[in-house]
PDB file of N, CA and C in Angstrom:
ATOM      1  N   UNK A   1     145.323 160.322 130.532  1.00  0.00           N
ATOM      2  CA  UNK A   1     146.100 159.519 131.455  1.00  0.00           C
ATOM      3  C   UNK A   1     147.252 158.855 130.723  1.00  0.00           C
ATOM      4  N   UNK A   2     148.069 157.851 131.709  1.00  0.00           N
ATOM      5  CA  UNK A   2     149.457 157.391 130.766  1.00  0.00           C
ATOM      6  C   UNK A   2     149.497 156.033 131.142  1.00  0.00           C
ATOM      7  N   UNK A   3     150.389 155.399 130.337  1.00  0.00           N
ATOM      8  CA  UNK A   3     150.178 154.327 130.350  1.00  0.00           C
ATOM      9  C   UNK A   3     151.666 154.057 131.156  1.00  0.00           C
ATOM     10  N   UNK A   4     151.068 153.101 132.171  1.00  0.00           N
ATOM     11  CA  UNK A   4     152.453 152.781 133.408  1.00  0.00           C
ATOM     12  C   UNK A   4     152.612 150.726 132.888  1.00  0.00           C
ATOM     13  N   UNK A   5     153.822 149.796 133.166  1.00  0.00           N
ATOM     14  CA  UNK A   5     154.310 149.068 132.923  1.00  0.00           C
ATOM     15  C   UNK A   5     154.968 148.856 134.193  1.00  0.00           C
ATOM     16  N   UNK A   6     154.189 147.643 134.978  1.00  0.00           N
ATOM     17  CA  UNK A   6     154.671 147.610 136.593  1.00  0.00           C
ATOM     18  C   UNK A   6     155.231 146.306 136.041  1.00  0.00           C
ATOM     19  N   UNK A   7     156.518 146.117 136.926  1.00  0.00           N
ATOM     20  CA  UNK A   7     157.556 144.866 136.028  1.00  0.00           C
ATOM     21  C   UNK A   7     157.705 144.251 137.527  1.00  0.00           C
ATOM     22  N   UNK A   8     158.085 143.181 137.368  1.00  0.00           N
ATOM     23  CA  UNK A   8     158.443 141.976 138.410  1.00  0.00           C
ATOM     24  C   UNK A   8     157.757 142.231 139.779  1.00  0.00           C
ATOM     25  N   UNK A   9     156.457 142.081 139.325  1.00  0.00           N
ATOM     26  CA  UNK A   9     155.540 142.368 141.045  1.00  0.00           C
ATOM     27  C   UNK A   9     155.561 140.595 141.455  1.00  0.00           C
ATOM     28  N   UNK A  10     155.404 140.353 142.258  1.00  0.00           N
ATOM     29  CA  UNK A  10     154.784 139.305 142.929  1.00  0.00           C
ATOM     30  C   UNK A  10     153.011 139.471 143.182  1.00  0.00           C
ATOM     31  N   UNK A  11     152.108 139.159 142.316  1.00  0.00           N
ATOM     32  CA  UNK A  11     151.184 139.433 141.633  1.00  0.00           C
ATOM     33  C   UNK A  11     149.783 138.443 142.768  1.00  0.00           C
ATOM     34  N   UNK A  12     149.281 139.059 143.350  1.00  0.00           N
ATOM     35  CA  UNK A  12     148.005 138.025 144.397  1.00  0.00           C
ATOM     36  C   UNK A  12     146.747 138.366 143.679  1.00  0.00           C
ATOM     37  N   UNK A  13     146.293 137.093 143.118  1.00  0.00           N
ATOM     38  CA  UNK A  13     144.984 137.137 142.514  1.00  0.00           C
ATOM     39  C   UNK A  13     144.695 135.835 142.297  1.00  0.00           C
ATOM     40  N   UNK A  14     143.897 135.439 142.898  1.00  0.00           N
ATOM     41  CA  UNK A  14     142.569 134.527 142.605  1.00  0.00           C
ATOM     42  C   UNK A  14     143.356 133.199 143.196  1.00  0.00           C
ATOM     43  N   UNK A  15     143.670 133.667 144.476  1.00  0.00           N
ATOM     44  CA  UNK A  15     144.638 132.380 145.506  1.00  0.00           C
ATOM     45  C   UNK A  15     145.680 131.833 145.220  1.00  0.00           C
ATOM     46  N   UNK A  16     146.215 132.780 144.211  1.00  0.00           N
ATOM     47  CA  UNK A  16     147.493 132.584 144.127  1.00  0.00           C
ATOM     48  C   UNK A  16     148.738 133.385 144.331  1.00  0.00           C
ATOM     49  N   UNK A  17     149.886 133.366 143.982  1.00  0.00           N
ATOM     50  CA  UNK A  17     150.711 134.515 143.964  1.00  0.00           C
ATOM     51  C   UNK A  17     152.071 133.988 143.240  1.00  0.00           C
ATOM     52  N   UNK A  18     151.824 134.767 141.995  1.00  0.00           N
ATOM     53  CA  UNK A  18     152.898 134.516 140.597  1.00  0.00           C
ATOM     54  C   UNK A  18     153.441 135.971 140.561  1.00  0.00           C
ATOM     55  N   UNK A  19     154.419 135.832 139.492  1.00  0.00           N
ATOM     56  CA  UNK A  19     156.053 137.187 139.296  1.00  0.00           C
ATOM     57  C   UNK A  19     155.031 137.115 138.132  1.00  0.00           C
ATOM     58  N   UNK A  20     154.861 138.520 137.933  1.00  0.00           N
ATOM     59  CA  UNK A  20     153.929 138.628 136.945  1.00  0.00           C
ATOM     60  C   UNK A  20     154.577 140.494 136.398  1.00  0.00           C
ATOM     61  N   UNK A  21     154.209 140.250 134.811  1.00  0.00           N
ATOM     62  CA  UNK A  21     153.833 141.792 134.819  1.00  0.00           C
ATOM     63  C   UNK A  21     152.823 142.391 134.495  1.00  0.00           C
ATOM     64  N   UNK A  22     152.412 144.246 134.484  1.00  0.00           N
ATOM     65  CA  UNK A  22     150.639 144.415 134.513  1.00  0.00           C
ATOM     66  C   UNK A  22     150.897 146.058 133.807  1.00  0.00           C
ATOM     67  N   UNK A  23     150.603 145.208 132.448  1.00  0.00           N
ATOM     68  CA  UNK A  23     150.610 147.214 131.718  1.00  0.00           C
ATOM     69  C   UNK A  23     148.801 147.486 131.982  1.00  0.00           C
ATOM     70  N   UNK A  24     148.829 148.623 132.250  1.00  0.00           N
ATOM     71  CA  UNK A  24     147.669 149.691 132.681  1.00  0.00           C
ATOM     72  C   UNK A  24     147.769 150.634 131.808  1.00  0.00           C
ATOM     73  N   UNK A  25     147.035 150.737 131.029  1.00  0.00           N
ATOM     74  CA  UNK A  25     147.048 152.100 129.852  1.00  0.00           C
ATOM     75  C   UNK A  25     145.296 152.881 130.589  1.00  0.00           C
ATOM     76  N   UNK A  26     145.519 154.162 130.511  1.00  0.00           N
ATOM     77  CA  UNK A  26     144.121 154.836 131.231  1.00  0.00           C
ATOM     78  C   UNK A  26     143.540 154.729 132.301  1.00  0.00           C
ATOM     79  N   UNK A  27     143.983 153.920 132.960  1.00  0.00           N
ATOM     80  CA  UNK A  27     143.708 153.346 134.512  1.00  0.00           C
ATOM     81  C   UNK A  27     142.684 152.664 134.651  1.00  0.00           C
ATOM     82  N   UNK A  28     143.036 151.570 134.063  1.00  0.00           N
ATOM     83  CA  UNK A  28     142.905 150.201 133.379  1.00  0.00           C
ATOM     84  C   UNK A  28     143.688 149.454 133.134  1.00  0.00           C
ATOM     85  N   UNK A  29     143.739 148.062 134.117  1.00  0.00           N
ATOM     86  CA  UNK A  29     144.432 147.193 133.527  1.00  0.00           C
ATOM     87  C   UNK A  29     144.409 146.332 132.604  1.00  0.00           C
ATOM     88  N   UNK A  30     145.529 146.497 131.795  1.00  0.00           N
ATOM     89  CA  UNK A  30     145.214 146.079 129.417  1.00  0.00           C
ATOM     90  C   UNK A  30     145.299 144.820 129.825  1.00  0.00           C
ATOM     91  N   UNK A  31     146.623 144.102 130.497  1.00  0.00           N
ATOM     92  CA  UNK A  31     147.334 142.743 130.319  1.00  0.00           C
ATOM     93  C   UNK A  31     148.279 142.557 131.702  1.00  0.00           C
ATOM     94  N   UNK A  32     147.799 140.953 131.655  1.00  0.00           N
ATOM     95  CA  UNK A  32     149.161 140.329 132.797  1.00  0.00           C
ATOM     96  C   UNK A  32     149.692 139.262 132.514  1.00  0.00           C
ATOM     97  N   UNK A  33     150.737 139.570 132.265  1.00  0.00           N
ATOM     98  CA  UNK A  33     151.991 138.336 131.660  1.00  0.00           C
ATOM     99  C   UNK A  33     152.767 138.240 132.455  1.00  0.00           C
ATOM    100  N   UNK A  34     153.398 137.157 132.244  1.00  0.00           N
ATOM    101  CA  UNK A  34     154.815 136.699 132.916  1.00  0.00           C
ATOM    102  C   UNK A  34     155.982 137.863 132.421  1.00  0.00           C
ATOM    103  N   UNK A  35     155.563 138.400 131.453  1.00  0.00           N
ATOM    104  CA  UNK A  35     156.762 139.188 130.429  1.00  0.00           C
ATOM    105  C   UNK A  35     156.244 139.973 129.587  1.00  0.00           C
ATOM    106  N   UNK A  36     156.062 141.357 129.919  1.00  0.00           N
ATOM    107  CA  UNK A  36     155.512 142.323 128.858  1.00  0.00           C
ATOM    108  C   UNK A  36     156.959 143.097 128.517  1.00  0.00           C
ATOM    109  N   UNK A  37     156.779 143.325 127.228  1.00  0.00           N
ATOM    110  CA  UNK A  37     158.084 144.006 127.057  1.00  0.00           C
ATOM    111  C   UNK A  37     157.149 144.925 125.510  1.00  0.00           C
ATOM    112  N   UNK A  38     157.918 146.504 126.058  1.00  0.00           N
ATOM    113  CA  UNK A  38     156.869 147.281 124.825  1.00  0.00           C
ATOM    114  C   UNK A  38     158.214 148.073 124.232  1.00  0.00           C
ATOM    115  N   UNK A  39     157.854 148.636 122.989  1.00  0.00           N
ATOM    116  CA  UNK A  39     158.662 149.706 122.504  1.00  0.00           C
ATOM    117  C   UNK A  39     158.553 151.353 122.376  1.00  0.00           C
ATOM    118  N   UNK A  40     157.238 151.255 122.948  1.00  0.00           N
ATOM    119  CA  UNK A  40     157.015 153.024 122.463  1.00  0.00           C
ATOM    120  C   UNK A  40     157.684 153.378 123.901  1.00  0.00           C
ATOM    121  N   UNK A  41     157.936 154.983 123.931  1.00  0.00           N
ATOM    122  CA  UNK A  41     158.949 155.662 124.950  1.00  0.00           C
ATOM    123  C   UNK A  41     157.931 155.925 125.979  1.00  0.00           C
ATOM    124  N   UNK A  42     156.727 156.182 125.595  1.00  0.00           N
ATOM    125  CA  UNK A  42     156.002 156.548 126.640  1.00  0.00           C
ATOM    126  C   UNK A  42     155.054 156.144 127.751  1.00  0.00           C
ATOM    127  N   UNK A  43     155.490 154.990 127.700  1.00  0.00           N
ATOM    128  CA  UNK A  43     155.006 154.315 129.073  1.00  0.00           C
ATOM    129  C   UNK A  43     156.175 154.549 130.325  1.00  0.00           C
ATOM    130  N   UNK A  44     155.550 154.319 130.833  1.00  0.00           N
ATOM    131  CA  UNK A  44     156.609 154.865 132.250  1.00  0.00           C
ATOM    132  C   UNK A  44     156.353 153.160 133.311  1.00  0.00           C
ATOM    133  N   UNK A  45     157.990 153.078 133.074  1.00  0.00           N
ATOM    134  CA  UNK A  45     157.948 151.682 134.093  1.00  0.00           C
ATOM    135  C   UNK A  45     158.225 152.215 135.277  1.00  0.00           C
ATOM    136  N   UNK A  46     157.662 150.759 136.195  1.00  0.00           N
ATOM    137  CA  UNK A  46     157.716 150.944 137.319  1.00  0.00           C
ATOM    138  C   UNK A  46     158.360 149.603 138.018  1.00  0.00           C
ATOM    139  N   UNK A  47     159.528 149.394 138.329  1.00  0.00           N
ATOM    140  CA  UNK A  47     159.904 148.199 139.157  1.00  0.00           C
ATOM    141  C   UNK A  47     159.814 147.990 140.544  1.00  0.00           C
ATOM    142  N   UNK A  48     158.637 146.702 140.475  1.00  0.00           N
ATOM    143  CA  UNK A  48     158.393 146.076 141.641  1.00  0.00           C
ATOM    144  C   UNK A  48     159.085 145.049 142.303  1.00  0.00           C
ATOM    145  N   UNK A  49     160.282 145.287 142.076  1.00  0.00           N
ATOM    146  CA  UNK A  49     161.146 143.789 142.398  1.00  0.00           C
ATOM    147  C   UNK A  49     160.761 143.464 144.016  1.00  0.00           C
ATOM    148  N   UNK A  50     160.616 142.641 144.679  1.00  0.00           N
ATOM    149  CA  UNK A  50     160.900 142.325 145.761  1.00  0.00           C
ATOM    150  C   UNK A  50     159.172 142.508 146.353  1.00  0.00           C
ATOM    151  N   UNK A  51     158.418 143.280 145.537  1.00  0.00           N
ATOM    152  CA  UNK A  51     157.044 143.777 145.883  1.00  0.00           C
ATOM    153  C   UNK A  51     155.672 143.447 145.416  1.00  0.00           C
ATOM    154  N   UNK A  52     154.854 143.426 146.436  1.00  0.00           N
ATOM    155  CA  UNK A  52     153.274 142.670 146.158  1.00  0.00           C
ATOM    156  C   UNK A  52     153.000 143.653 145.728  1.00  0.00           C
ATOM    157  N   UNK A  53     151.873 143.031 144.872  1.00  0.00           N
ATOM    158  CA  UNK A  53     150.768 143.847 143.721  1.00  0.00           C
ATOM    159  C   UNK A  53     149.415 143.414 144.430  1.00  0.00           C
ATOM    160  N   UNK A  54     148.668 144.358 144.793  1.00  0.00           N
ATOM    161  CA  UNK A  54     147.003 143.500 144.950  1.00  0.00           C
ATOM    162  C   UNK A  54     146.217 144.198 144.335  1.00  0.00           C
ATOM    163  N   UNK A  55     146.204 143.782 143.394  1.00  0.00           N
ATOM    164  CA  UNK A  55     144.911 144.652 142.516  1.00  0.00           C
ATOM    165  C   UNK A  55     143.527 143.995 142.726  1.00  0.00           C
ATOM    166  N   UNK A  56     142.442 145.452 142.997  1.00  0.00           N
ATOM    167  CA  UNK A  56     141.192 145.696 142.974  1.00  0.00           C
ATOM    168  C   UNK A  56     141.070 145.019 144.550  1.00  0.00           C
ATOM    169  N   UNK A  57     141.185 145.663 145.656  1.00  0.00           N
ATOM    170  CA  UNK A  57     141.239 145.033 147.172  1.00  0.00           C
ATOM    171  C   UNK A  57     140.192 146.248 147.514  1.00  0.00           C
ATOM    172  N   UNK A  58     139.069 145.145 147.967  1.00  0.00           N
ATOM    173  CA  UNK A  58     137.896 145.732 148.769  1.00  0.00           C
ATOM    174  C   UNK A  58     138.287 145.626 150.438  1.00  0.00           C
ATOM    175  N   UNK A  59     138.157 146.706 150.836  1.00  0.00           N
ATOM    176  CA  UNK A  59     137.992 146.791 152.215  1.00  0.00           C
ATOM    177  C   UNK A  59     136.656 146.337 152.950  1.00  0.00           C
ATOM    178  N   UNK A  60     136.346 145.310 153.016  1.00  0.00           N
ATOM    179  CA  UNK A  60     135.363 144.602 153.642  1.00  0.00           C
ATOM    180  C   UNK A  60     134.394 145.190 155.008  1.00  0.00           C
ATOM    181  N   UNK A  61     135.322 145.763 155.738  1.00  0.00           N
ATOM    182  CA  UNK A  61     134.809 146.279 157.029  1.00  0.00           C
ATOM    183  C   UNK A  61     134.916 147.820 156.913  1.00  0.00           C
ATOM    184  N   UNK A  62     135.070 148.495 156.130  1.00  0.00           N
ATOM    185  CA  UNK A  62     134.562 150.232 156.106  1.00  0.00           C
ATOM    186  C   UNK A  62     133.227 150.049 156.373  1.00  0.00           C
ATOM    187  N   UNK A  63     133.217 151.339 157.356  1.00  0.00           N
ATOM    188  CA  UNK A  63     132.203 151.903 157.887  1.00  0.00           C
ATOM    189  C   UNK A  63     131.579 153.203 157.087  1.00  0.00           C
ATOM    190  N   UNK A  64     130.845 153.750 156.491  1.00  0.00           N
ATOM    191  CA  UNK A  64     130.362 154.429 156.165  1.00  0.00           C
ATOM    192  C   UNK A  64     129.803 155.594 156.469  1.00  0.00           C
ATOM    193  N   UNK A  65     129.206 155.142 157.657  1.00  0.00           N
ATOM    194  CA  UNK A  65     128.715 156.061 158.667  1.00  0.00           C
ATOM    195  C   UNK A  65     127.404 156.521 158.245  1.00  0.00           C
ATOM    196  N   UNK A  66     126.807 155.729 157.771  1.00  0.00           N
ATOM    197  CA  UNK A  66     124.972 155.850 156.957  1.00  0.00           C
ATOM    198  C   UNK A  66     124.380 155.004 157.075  1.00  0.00           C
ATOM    199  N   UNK A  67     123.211 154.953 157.584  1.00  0.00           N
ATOM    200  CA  UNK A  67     122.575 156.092 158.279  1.00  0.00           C
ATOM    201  C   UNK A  67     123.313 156.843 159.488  1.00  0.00           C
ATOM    202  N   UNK A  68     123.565 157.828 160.194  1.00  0.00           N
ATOM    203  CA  UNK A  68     123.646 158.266 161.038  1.00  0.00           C
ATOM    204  C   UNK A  68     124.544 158.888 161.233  1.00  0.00           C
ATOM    205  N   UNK A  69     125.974 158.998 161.538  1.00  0.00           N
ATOM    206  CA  UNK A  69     126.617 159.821 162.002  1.00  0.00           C
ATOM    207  C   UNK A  69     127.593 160.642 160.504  1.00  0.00           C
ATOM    208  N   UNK A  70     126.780 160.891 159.439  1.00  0.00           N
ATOM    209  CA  UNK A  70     127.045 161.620 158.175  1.00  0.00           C
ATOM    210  C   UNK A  70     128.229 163.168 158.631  1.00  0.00           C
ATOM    211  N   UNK A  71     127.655 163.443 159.892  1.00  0.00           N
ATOM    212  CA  UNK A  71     128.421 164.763 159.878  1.00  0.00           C
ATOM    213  C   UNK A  71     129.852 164.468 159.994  1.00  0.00           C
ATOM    214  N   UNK A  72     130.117 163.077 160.606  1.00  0.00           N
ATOM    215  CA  UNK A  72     131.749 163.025 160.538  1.00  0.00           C
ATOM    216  C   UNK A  72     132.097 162.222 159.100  1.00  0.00           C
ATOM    217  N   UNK A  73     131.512 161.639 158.489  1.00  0.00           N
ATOM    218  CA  UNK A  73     131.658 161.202 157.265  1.00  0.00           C
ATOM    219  C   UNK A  73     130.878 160.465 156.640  1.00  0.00           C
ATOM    220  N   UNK A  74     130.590 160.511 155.016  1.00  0.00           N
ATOM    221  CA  UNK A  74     129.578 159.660 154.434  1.00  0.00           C
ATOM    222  C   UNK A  74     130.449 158.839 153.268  1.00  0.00           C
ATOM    223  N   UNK A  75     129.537 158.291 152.191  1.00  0.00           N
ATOM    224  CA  UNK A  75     130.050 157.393 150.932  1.00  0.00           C
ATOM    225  C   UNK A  75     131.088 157.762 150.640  1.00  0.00           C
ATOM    226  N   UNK A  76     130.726 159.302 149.811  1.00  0.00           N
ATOM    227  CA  UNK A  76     131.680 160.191 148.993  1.00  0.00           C
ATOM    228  C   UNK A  76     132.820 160.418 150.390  1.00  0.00           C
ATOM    229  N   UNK A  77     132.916 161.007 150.588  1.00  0.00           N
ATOM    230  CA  UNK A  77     134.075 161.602 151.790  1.00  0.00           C
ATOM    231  C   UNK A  77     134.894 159.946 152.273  1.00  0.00           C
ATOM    232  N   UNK A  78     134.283 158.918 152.403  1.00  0.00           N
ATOM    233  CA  UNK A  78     134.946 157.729 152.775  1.00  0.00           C
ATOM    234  C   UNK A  78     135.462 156.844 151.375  1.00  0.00           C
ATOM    235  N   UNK A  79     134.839 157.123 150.334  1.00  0.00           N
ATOM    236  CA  UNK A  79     135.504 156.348 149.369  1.00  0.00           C
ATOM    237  C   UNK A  79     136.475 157.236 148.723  1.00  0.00           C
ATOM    238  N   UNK A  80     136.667 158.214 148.521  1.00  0.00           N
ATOM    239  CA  UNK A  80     137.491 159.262 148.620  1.00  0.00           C
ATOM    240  C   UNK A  80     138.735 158.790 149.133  1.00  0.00           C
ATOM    241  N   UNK A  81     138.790 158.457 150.785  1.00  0.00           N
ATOM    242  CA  UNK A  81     139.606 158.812 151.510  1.00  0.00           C
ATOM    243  C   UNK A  81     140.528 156.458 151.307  1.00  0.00           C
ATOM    244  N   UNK A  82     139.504 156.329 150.607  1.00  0.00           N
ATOM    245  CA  UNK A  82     139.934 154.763 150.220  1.00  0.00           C
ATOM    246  C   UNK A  82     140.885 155.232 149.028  1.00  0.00           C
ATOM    247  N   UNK A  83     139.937 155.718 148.079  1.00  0.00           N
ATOM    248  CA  UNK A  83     141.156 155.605 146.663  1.00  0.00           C
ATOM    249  C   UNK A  83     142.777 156.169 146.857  1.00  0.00           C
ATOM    250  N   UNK A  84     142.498 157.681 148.020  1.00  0.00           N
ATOM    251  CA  UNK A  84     143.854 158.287 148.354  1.00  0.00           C
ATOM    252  C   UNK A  84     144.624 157.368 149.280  1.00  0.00           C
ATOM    253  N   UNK A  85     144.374 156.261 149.945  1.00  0.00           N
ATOM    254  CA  UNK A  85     144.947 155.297 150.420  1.00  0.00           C
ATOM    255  C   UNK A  85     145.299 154.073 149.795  1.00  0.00           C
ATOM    256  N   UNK A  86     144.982 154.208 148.440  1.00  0.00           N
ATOM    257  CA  UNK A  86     145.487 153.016 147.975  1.00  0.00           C
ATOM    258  C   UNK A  86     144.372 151.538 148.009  1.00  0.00           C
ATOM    259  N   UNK A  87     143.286 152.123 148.237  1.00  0.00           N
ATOM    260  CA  UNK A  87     141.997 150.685 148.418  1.00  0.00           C
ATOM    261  C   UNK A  87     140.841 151.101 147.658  1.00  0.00           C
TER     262      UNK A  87
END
């Protein structure tokens, strides 16, 4: 995996919401500063100016569909269809 450098998010965590930045090396987040600034070439930035960050957002009310109606969808097939949405 690669390591991404998301710059000037407006950052929501833990009831607040600060201009923050959030290097992720492996898909994992390393660090969140007010100001990360790196030198190697191979991180790949990403500018969030103007844009919310919500990292690690549980969808509270997914349905699962288990016990019972599995044939239209279960865990796997619904958490699946969370990560490709962004939750």
């Amino acid at each position: 995996m690669s390591k991404f450098l998301i710059k000037n998010a407006r950052l929501v965590n833990e009831n607040a919401i600060i201009n923050a930045d959030v290097l992720i090396d492996n898909g994992r987040i390393e660090q969140i500063d007010s100001s990360i600034s790196l030198k190697d070439g191979e991180t790949k930035l990403i500018d969030a100016d103007g844009c919310f960050l919500l990292p690690g957002i549980i969808d509270d009310q997914v349905h699962f569909r288990e016990p019972g109606l599995t044939h239209k969808a279960d865990i796997f097939t619904e958490s699946r269809a969370a990560v490709a949405g962004g939750i």
